[in-house]
N, C-alpha and C. Protein backbone atom coordinates (compact mmCIF):
# COMPACT_ATOMS: atom_id res chain seq x y z
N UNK A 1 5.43 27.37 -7.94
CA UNK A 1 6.24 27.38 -9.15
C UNK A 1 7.70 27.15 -8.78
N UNK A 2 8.36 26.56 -9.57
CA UNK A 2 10.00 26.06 -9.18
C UNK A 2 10.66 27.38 -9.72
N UNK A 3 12.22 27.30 -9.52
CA UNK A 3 13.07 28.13 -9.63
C UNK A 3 13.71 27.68 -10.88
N UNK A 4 13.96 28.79 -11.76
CA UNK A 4 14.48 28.40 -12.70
C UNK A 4 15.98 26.97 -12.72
N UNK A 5 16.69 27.66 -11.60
CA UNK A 5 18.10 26.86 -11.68
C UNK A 5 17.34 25.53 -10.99
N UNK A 6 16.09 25.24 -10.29
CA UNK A 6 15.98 24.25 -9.78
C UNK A 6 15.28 23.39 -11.08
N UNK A 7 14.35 24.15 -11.91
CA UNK A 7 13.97 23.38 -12.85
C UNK A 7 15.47 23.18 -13.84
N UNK A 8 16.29 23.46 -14.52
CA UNK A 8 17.27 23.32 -15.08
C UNK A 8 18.01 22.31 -14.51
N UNK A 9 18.12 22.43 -13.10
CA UNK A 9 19.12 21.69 -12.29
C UNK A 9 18.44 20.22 -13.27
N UNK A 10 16.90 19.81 -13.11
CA UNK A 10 16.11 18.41 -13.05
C UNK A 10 16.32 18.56 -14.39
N UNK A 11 16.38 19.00 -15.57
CA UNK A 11 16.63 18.58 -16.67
C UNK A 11 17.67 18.04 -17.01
N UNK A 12 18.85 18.69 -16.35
CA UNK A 12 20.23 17.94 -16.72
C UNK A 12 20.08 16.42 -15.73
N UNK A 13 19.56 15.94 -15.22
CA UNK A 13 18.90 14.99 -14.39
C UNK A 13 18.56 13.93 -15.38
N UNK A 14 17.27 14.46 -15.61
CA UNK A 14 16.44 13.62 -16.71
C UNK A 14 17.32 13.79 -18.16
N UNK A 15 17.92 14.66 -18.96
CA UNK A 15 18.80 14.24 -19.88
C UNK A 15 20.08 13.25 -19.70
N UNK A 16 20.73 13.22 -18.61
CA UNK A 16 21.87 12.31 -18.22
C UNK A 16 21.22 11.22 -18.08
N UNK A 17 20.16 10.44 -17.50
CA UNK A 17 18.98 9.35 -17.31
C UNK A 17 18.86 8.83 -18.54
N UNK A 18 18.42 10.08 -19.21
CA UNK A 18 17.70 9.42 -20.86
C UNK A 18 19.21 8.95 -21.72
N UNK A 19 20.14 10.06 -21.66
CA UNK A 19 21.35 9.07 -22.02
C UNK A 19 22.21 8.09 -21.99
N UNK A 20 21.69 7.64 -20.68
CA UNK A 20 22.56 6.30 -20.19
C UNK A 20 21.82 5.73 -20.85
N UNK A 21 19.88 5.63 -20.78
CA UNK A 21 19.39 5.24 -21.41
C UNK A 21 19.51 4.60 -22.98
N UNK A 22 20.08 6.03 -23.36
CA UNK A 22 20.26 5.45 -24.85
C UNK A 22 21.45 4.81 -24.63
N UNK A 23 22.89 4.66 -24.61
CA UNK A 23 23.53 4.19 -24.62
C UNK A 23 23.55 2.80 -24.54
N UNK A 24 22.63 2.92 -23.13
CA UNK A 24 22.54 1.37 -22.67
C UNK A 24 21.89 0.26 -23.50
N UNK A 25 20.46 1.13 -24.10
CA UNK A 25 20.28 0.67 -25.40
C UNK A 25 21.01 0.08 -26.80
N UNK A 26 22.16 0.63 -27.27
CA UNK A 26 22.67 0.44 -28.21
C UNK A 26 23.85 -0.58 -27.59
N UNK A 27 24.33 -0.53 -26.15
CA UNK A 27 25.08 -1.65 -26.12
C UNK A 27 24.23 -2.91 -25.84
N UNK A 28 22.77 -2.91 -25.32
CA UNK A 28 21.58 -4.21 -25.42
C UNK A 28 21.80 -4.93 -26.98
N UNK A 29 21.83 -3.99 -27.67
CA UNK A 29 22.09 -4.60 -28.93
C UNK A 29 23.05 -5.37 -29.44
N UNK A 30 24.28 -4.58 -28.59
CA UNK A 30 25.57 -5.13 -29.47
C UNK A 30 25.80 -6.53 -28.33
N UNK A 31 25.09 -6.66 -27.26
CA UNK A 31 25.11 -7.33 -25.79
C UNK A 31 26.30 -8.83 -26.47
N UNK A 32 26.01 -9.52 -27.43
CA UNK A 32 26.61 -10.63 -28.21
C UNK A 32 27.62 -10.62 -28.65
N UNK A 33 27.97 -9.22 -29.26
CA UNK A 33 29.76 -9.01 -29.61
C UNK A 33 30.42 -8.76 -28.95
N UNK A 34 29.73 -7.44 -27.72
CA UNK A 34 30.93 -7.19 -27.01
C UNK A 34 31.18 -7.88 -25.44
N UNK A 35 32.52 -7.70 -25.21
CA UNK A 35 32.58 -8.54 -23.98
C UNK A 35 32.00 -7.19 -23.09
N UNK A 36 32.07 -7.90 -21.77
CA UNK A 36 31.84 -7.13 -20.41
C UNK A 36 32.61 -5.85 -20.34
N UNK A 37 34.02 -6.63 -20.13
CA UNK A 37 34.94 -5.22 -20.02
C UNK A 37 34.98 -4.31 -20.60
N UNK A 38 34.76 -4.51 -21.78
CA UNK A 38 34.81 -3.55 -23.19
C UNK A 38 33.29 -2.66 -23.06
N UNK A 39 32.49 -3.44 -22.32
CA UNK A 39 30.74 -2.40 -21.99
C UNK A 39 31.37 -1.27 -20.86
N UNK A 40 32.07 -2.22 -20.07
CA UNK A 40 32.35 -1.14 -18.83
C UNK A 40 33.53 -0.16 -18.96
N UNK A 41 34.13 -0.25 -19.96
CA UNK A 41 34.98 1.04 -20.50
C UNK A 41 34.11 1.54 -21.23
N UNK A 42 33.46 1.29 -22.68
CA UNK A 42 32.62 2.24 -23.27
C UNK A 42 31.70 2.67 -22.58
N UNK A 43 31.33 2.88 -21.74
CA UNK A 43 30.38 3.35 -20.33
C UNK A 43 30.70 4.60 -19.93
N UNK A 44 32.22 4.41 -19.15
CA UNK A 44 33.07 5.42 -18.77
C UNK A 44 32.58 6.63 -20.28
N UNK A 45 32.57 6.57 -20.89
CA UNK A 45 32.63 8.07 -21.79
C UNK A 45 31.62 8.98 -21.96
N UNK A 46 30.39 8.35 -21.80
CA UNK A 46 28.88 9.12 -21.18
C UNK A 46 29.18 9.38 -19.94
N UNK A 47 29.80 8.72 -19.15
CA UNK A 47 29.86 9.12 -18.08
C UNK A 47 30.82 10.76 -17.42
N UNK A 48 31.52 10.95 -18.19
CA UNK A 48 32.44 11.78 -18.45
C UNK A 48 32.44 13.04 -19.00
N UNK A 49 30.96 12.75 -19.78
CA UNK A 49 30.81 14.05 -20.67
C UNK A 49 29.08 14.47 -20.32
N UNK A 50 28.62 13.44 -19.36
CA UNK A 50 27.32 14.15 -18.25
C UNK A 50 28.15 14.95 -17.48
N UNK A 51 29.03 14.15 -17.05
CA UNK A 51 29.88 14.99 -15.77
C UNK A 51 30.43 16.42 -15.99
N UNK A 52 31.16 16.46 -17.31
CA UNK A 52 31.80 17.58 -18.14
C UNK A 52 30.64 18.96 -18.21
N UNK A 53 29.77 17.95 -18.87
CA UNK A 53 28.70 18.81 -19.36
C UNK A 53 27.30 19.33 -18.24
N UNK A 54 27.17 18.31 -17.27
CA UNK A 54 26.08 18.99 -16.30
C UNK A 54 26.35 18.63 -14.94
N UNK A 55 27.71 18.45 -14.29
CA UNK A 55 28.24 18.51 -13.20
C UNK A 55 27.95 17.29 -12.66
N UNK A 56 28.81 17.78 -11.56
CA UNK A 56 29.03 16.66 -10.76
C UNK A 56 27.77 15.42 -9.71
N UNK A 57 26.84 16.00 -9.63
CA UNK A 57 25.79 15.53 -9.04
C UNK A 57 25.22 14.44 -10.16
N UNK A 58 24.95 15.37 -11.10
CA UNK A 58 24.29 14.38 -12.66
C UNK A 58 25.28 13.59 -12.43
N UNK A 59 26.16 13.50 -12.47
CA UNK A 59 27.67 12.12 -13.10
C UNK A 59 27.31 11.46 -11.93
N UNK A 60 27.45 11.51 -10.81
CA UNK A 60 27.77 10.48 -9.38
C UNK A 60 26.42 9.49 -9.42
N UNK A 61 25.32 10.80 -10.22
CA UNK A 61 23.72 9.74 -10.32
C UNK A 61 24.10 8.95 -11.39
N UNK A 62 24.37 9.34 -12.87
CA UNK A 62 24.68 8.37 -13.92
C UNK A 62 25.48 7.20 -13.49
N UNK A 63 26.50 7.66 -12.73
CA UNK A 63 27.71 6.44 -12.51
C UNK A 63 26.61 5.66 -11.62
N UNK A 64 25.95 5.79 -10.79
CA UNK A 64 24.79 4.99 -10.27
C UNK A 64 23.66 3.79 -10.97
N UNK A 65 23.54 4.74 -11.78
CA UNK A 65 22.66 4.53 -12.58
C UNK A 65 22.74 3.46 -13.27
N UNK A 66 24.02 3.75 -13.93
CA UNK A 66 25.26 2.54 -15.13
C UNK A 66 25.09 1.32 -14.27
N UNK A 67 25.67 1.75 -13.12
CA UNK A 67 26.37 0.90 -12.43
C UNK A 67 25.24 -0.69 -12.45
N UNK A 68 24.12 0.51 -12.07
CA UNK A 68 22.59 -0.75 -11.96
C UNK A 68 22.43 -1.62 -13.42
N UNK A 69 22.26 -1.24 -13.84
CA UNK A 69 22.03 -0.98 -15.19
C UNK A 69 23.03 -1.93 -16.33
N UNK A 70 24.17 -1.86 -15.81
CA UNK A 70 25.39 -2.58 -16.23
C UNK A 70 25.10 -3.88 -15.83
N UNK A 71 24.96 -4.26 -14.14
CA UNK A 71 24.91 -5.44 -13.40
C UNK A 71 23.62 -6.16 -14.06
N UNK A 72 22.24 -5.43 -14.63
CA UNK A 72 20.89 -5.91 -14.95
C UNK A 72 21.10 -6.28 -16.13
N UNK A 73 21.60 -6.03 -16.85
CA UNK A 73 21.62 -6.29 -18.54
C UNK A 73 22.83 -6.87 -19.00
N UNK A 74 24.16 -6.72 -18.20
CA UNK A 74 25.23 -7.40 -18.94
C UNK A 74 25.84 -7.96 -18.18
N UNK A 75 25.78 -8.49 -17.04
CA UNK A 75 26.22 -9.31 -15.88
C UNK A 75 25.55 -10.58 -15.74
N UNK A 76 26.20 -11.82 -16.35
CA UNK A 76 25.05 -12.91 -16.14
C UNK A 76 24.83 -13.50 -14.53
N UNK A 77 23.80 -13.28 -14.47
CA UNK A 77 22.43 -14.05 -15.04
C UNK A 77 21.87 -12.88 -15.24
N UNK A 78 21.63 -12.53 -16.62
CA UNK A 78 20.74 -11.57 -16.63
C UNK A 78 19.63 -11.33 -16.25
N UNK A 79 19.05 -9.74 -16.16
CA UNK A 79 18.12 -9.26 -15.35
C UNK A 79 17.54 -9.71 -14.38
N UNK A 80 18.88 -9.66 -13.04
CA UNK A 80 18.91 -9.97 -12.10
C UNK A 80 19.83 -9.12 -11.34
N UNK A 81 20.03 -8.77 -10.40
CA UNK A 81 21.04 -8.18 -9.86
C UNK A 81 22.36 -8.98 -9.00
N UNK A 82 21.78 -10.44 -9.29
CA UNK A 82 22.65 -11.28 -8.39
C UNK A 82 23.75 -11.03 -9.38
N UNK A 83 25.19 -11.68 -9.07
CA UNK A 83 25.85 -11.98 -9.37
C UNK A 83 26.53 -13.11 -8.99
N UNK A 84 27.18 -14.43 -10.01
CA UNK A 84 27.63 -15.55 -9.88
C UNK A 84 29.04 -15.87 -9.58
N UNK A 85 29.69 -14.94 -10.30
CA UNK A 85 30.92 -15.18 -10.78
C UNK A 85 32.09 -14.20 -10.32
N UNK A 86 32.90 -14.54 -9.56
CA UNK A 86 33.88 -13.27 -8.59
C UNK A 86 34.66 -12.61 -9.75
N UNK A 87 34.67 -12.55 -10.77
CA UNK A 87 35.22 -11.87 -11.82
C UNK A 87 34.33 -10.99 -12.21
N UNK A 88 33.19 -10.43 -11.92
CA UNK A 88 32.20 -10.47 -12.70
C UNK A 88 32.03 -9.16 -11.48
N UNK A 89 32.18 -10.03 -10.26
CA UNK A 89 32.05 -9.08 -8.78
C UNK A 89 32.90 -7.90 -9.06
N UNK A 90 34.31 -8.31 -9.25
CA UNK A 90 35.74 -7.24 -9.41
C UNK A 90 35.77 -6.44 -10.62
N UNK A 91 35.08 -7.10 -11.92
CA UNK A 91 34.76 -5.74 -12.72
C UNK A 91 33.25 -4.66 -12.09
N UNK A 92 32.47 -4.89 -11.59
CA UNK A 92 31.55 -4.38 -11.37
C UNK A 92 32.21 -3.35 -10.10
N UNK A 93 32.86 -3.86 -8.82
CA UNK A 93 33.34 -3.13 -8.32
C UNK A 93 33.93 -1.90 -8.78
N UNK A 94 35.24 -2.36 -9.38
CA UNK A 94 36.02 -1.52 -10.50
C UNK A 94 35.54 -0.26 -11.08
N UNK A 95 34.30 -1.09 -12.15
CA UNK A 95 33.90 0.05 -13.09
C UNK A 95 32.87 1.12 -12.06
N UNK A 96 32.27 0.53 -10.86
CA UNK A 96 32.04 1.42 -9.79
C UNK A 96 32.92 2.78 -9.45
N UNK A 97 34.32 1.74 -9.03
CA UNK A 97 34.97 2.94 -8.30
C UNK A 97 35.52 4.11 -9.28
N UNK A 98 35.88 3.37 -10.83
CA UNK A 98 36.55 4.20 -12.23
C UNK A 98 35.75 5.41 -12.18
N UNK A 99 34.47 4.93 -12.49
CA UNK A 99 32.90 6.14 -12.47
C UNK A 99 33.39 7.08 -11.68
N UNK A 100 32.97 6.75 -10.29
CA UNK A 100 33.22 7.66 -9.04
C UNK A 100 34.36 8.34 -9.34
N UNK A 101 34.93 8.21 -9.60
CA UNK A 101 36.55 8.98 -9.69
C UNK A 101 36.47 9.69 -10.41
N UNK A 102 36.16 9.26 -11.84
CA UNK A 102 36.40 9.58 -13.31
C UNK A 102 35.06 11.46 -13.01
N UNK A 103 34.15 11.00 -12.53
CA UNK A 103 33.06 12.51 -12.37
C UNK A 103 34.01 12.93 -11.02
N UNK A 104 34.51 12.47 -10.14
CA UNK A 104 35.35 13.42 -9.09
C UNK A 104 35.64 14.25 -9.83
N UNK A 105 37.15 13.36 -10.36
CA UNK A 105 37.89 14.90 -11.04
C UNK A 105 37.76 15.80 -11.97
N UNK A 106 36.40 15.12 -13.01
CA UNK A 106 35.70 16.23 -14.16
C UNK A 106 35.26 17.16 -13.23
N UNK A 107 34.70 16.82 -12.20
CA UNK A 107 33.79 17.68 -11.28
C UNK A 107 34.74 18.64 -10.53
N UNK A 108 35.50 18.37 -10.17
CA UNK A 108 36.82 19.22 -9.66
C UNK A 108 37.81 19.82 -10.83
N UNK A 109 37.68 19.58 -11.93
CA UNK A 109 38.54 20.49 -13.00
C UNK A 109 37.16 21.52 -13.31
N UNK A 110 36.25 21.34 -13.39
CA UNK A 110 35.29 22.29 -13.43
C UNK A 110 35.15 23.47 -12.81
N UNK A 111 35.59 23.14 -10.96
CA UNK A 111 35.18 23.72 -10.47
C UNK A 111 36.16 24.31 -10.07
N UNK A 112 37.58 24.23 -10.61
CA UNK A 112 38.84 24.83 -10.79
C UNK A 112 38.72 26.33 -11.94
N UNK A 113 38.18 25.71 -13.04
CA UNK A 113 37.97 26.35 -13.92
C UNK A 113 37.09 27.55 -13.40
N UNK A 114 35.85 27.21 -12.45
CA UNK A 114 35.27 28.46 -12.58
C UNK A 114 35.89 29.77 -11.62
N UNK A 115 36.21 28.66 -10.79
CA UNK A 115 37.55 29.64 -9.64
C UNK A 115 38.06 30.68 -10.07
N UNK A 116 39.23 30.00 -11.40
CA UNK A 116 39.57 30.60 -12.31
C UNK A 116 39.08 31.73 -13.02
N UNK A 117 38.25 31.32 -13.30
CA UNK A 117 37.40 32.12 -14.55
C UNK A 117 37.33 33.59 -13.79
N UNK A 118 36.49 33.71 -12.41
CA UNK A 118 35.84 34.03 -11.32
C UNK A 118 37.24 34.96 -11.08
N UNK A 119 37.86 35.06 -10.81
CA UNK A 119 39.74 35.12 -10.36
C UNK A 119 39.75 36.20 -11.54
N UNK A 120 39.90 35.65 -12.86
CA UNK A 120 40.15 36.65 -13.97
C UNK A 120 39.09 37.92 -13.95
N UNK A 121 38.07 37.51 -13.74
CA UNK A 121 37.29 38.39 -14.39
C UNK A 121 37.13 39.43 -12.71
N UNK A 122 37.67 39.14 -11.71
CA UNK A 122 37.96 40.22 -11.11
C UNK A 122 39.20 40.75 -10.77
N UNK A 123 40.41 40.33 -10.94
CA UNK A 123 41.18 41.14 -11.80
C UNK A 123 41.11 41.98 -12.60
N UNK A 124 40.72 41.60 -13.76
CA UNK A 124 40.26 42.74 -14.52
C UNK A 124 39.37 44.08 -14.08
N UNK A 125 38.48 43.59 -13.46
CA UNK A 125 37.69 44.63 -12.82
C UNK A 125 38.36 45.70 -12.09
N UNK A 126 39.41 44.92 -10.83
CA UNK A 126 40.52 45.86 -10.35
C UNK A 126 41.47 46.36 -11.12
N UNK A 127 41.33 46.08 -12.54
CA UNK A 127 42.52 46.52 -13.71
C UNK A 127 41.96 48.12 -14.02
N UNK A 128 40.81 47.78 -14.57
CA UNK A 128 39.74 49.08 -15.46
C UNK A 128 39.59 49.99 -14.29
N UNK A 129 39.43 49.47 -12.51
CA UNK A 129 38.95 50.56 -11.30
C UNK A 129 39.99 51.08 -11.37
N UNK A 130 41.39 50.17 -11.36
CA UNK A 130 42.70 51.35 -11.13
C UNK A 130 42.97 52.07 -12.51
N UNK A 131 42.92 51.68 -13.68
CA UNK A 131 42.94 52.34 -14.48
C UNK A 131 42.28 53.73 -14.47
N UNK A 132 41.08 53.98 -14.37
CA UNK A 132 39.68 54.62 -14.24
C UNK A 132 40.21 55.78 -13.41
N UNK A 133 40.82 55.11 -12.44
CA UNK A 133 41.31 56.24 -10.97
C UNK A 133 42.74 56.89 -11.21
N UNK A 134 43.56 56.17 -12.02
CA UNK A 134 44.91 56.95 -12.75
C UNK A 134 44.73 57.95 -13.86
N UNK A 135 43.39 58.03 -14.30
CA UNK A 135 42.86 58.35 -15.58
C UNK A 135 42.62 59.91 -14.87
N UNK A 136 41.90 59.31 -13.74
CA UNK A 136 41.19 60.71 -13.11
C UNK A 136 42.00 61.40 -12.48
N UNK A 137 43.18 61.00 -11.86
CA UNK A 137 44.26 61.72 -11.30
C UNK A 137 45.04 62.35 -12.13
N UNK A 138 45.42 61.94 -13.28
CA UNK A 138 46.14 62.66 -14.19
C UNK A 138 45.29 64.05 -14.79
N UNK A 139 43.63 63.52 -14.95
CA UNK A 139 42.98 64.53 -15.37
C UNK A 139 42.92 66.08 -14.68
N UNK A 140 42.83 65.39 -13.45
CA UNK A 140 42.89 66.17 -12.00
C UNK A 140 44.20 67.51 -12.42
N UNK A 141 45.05 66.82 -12.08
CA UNK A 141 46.46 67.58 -12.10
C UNK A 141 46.27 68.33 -13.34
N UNK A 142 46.07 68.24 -14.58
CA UNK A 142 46.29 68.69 -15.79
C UNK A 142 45.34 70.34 -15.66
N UNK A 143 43.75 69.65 -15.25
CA UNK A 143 43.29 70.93 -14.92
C UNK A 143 42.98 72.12 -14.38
């Protein structure tokens, strides 16, 4: 039987998957209106809010994922992975390295935050122990 955080871990896995999924879907559709560049910025924002939302591992796979995914469906010659055209090379690079970055630092404000969080909430703890122990010293003396 798996571990809970290990089964959880694979869901945020398979939900970040199924969302590129959809995404990727709805830009297959629009594939005729919109240009390239404009796929590989609206990209970036799933990408950002897997990352936000189920860390950094999920995002570095999505940005992977896109990345394939981007080159197969909206990079001509389609569904192919070649590529023809050195413009075509330098956005794909690009929206590579944007990805990578873009889940770095979600992934690192996250993990600032929990520092943080982590930081406060033992503070406090040493707030209520010294409190607790001034409480008892005063009690002390009084009686």
């Amino acid at each position: 039987m798996q571990s809970p955080s290990l089964l959880s871990r694979s869901w945020q896995y398979l939900l970040a998957f199924v969302l590129i999924a959809s995404v990727t879907a709805i830009f297959f559709a629009l594939r005729d209106v919109l240009d390239t560049t404009l796929i590989a910025l609206l990209y970036l924002i799933p990408l950002g809010l897997i990352t936000a939302f189920w860390g950094l591992g999920p995002g570095i796979t999505s940005a992977l994922i896109t990345f394939l995914t981007f080159n197969y469906f909206f990079i001509p010659p389609y569904y192919t992975f070649a590529v023809h055209r050195p413009a075509d090379v330098v956005i794909l690079v690009i929206f590579f390295i944007v990805a990578i970055v873009i889940s770095q630092l979600v992934g690192r404000a996250q993990a600032g935050l929990a520092a943080a969080t982590a930081r406060e909430r033992e503070a406090t703890q040493l707030y209520e122990l010294s409190t607790a122990l001034a409480g008892l010293r005063n009690d002390h003396i009084i009686t």
